[in-house]
Structure formats: C-alpha cells, structure tokens
N, C-alpha and C. Protein backbone atom coordinates (compact mmCIF):
# COMPACT_ATOMS: atom_id res chain seq x y z
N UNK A 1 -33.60 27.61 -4.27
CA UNK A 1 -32.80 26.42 -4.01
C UNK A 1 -33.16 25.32 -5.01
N UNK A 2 -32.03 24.83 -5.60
CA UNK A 2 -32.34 23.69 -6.65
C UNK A 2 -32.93 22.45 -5.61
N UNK A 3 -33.83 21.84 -6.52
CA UNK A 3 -34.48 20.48 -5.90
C UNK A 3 -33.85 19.34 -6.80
N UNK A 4 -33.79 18.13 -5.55
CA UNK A 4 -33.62 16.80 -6.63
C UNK A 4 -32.43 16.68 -7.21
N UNK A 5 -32.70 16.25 -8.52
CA UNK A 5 -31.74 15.58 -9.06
C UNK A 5 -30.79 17.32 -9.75
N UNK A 6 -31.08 17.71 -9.90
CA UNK A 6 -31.00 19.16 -10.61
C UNK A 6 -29.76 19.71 -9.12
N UNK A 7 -29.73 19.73 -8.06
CA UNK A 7 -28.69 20.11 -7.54
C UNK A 7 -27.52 19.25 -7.87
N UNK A 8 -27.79 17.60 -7.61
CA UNK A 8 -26.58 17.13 -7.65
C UNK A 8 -26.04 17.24 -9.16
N UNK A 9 -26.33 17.31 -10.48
CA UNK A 9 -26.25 17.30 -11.73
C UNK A 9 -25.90 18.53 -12.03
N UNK A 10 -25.35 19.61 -11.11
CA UNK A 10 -25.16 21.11 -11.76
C UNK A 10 -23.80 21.12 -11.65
N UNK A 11 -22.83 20.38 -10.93
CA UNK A 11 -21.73 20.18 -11.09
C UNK A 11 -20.87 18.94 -11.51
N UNK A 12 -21.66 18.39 -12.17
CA UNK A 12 -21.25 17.09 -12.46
C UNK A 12 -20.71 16.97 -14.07
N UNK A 13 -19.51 16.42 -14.48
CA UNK A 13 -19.05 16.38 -15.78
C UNK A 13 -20.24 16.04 -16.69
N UNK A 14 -19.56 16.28 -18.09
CA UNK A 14 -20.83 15.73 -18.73
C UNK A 14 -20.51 14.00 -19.09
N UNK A 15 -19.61 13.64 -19.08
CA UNK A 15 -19.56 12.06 -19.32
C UNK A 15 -18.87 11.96 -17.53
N UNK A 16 -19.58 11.34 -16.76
CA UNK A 16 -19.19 11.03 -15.17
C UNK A 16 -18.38 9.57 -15.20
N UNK A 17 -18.52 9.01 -16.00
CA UNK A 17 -17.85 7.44 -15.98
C UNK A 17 -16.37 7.66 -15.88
N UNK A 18 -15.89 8.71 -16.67
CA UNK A 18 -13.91 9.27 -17.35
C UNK A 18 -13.15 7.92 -17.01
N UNK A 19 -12.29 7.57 -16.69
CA UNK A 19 -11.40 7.21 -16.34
C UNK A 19 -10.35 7.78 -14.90
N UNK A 20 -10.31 7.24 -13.77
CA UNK A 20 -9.55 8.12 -12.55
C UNK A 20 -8.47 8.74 -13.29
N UNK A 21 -7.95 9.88 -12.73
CA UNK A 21 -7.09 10.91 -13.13
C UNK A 21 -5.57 10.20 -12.47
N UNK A 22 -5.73 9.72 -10.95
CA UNK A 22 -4.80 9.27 -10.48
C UNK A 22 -5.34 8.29 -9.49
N UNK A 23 -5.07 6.99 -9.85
CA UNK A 23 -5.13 5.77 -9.62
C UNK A 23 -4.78 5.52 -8.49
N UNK A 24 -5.78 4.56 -7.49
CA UNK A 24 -5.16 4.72 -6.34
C UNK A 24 -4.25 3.76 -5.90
N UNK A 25 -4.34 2.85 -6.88
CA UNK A 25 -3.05 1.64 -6.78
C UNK A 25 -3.38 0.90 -5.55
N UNK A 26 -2.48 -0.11 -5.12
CA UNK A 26 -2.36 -0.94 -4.51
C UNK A 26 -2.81 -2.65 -4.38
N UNK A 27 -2.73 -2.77 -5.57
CA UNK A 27 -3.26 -3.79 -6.03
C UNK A 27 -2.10 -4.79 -6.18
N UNK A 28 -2.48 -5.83 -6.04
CA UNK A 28 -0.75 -7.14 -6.43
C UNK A 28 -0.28 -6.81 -7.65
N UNK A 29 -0.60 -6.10 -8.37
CA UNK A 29 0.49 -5.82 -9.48
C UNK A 29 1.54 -4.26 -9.06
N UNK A 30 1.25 -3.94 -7.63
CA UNK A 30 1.89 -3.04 -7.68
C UNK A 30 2.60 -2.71 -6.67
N UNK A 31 2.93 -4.43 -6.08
CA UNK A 31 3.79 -5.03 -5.07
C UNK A 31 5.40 -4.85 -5.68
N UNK A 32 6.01 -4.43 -4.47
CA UNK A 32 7.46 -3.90 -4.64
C UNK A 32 8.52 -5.55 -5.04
N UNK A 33 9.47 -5.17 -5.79
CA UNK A 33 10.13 -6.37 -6.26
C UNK A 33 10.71 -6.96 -5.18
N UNK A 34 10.74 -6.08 -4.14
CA UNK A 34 11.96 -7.08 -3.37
C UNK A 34 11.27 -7.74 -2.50
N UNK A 35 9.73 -8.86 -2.57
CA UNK A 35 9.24 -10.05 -2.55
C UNK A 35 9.05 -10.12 -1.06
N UNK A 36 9.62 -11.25 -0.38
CA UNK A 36 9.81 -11.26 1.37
C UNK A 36 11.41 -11.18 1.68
N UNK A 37 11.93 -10.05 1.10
CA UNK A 37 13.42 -10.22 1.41
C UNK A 37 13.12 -9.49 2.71
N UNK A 38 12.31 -8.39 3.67
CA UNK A 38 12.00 -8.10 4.49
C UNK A 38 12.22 -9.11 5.34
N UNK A 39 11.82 -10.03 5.08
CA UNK A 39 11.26 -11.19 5.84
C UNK A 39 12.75 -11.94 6.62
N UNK A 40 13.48 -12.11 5.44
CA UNK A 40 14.76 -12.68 5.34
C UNK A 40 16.04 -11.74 6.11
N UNK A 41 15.60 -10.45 6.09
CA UNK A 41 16.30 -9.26 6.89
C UNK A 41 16.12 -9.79 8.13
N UNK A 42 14.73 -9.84 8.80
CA UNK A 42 14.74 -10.15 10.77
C UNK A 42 14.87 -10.96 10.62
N UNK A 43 14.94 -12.29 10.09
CA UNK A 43 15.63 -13.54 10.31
C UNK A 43 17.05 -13.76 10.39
N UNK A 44 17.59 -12.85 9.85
CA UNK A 44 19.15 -12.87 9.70
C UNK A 44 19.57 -12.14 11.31
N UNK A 45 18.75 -10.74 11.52
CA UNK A 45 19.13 -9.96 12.31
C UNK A 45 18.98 -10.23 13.68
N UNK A 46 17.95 -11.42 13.91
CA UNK A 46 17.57 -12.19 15.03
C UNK A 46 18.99 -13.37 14.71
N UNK A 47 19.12 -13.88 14.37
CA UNK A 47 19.86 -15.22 14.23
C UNK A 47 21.47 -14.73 14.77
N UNK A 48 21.82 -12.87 14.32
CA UNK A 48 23.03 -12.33 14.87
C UNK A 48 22.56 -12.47 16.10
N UNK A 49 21.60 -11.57 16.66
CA UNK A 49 21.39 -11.59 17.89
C UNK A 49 21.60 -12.97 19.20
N UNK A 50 20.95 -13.77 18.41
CA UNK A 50 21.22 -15.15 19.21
C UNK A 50 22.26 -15.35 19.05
N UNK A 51 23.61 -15.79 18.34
CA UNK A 51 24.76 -16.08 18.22
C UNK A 51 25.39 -14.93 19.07
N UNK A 52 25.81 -13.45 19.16
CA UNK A 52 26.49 -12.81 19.88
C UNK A 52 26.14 -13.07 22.00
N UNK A 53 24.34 -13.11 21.99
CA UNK A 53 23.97 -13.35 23.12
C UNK A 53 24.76 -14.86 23.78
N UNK A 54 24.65 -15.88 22.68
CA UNK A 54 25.07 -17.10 23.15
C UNK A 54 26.86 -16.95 23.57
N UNK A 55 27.41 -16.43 22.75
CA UNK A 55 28.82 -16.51 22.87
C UNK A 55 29.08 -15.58 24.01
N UNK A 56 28.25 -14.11 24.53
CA UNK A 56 28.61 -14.20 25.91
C UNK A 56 28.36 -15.02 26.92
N UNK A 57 27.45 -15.55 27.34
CA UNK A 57 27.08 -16.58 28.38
C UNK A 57 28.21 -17.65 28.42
N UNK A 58 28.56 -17.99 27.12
CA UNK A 58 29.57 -19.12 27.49
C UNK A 58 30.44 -19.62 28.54
C-alpha cells in the first residue's frame, strides 16, 4: 500500500493548476439579458387579476 504523499500524487496530472475544462459559471456576468422583466411579468399578471376580480363584485 502506497504511504503519504505518494498515494495521493499517483494520479494526479503533472501540472494540477490547468485551467477548468468546464466552468461552472454563475457569476454576474452570466446573468440572463432579460434583467427583472420576470419581475414586471407578476406585476402585470396580478394587476389583471385585480381588475377582472374587481369588475365582478361590482
């Protein structure tokens, strides 16, 4: 059985620093364009809601 440093180093590249292969992203540069239009969607979709609810009660 390898001891020490000699097990973990038997599979290890020879330069370990590389560069990631595939990036795991998610960083503010890799925020979707469409901003808080989400935001602006349930505001709209609530605001139908209140107007149709109100005009039955009338």
């Amino acid at each position: 059985m390898a001891s020490g440093d000699d097990f973990y180093s038997k599979d290890r590249p020879d330069n370990p620093a590389l560069e990631e292969d595939r990036p795991r992203g998610g960083g503010p540069e890799d925020r979707p364009e469409t901003g808080h239009r989400h935001v602006w969607v349930w505001w709209l979709i609530g605001a139908v809601v209140i107007l149709i609810l109100f005009f039955m009660f009338i």
